[in-house]
C-alpha atoms as a PDB file:
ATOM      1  CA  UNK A   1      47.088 -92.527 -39.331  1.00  0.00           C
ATOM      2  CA  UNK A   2      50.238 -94.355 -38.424  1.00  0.00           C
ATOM      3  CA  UNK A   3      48.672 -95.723 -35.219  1.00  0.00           C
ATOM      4  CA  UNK A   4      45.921 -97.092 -37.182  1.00  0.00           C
ATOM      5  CA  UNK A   5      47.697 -98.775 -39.645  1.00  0.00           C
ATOM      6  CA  UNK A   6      49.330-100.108 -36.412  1.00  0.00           C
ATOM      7  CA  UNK A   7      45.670-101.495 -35.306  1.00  0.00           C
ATOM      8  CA  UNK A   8      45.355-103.268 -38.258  1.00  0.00           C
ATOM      9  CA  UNK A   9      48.222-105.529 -37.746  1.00  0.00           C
ATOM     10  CA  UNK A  10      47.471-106.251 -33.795  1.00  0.00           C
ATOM     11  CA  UNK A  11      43.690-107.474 -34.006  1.00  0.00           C
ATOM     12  CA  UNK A  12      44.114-108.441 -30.764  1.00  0.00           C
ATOM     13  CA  UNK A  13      44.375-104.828 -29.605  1.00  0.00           C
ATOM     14  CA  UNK A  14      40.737-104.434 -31.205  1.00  0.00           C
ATOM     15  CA  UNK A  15      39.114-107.509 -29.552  1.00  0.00           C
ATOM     16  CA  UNK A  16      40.799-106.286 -26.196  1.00  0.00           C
ATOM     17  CA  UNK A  17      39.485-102.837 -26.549  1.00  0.00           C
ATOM     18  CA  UNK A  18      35.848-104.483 -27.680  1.00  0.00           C
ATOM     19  CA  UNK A  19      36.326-106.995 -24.482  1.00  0.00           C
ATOM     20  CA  UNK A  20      36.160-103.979 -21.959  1.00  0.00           C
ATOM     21  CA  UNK A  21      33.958-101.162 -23.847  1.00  0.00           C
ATOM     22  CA  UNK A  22      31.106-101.202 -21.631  1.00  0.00           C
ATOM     23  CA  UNK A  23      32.929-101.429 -18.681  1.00  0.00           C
ATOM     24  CA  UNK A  24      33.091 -98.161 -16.616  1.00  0.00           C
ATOM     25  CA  UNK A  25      36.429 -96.603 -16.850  1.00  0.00           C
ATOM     26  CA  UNK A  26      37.442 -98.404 -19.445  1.00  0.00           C
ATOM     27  CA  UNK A  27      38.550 -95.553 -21.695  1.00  0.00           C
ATOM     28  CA  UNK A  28      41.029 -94.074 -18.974  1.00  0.00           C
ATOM     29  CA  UNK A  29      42.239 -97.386 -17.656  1.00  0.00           C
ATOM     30  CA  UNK A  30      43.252 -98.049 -21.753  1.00  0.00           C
ATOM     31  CA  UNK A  31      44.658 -94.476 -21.643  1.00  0.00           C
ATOM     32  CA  UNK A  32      46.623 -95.310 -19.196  1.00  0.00           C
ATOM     33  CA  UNK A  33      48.141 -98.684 -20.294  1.00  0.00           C
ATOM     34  CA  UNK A  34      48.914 -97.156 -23.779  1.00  0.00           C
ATOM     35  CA  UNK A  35      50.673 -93.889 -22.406  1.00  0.00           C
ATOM     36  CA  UNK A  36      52.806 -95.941 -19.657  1.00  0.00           C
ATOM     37  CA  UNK A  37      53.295 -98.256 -22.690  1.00  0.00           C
ATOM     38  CA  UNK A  38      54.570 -95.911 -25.210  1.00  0.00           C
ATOM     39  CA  UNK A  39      56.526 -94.041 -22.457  1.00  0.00           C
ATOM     40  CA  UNK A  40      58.750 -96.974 -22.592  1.00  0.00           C
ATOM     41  CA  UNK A  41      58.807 -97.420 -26.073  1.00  0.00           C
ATOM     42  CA  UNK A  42      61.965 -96.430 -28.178  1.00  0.00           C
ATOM     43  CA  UNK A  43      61.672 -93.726 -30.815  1.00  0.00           C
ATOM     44  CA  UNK A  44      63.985 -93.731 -33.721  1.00  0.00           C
ATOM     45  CA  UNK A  45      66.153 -90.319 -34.662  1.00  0.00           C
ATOM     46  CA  UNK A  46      64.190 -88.484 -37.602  1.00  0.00           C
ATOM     47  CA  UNK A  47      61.393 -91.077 -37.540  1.00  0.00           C
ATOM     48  CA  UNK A  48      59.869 -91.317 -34.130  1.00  0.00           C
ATOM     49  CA  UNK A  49      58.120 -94.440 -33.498  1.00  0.00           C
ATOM     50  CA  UNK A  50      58.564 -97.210 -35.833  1.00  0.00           C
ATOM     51  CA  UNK A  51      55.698 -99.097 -37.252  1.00  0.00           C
ATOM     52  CA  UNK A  52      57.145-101.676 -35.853  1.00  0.00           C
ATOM     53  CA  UNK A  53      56.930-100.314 -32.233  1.00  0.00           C
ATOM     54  CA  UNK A  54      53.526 -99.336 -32.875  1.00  0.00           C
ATOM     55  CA  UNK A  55      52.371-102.793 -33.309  1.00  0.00           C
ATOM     56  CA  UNK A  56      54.147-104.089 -30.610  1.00  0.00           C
ATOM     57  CA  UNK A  57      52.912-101.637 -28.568  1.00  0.00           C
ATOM     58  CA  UNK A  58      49.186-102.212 -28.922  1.00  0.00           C
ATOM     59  CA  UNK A  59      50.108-105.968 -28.869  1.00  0.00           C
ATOM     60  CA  UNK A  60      51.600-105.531 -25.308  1.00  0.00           C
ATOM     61  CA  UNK A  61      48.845-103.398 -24.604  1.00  0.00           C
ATOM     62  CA  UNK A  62      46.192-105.528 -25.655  1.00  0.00           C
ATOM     63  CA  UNK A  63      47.742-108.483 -23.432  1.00  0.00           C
ATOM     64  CA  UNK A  64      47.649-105.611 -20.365  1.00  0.00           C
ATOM     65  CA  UNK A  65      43.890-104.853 -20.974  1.00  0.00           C
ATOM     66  CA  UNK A  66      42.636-108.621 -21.021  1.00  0.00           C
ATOM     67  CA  UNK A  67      44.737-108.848 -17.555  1.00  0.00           C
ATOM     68  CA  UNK A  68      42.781-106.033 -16.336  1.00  0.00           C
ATOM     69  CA  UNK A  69      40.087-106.504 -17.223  1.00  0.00           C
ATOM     70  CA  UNK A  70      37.432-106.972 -14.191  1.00  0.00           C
ATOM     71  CA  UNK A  71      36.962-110.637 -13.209  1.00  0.00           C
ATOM     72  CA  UNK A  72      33.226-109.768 -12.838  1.00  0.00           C
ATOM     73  CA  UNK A  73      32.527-109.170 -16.461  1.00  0.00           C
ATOM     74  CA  UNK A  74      34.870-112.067 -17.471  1.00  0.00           C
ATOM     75  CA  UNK A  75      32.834-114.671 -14.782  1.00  0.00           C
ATOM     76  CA  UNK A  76      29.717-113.186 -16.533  1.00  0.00           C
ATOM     77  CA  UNK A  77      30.996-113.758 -20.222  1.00  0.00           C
ATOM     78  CA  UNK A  78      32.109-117.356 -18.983  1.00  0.00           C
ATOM     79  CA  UNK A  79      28.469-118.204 -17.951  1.00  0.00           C
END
């Protein structure tokens, strides 16, 4: 639940994740971002992740999906 309570404060992560839904892959190459991306993230002793981290890390993430995303679909969303 903590995560998405996180979601709701980085709407970009949601339009990011929208932005590459159909594209094949997509749910690994997220899985990926968000597990190298909370592998760096600090915890806090006796609280794990802050709710701060959280949204910063699906704010980050959000900015690494749109930079991945393939320049096909974003030439074909451009024309």
């Amino acid at each position: 639940m903590a995560w998405l309570a996180a979601a709701e404060r980085a709407p970009d992560f949601g339009e990011a994740l929208a932005s590459v839904a159909s594209e094949e892959g997509a749910a690994e190459r997220v899985s990926e971002i968000l597990r190298d991306l909370i592998g760096q993230a600090g915890t806090h002793f006796g609280v794990g992740y802050s709710q701060g981290t959280r949204v910063a890390v699906l704010q980050v993430a959000a900015d690494e999906i749109s930079k991945r995303a393939r320049p096909a679909d974003r030439e074909a969303e451009e024309a």
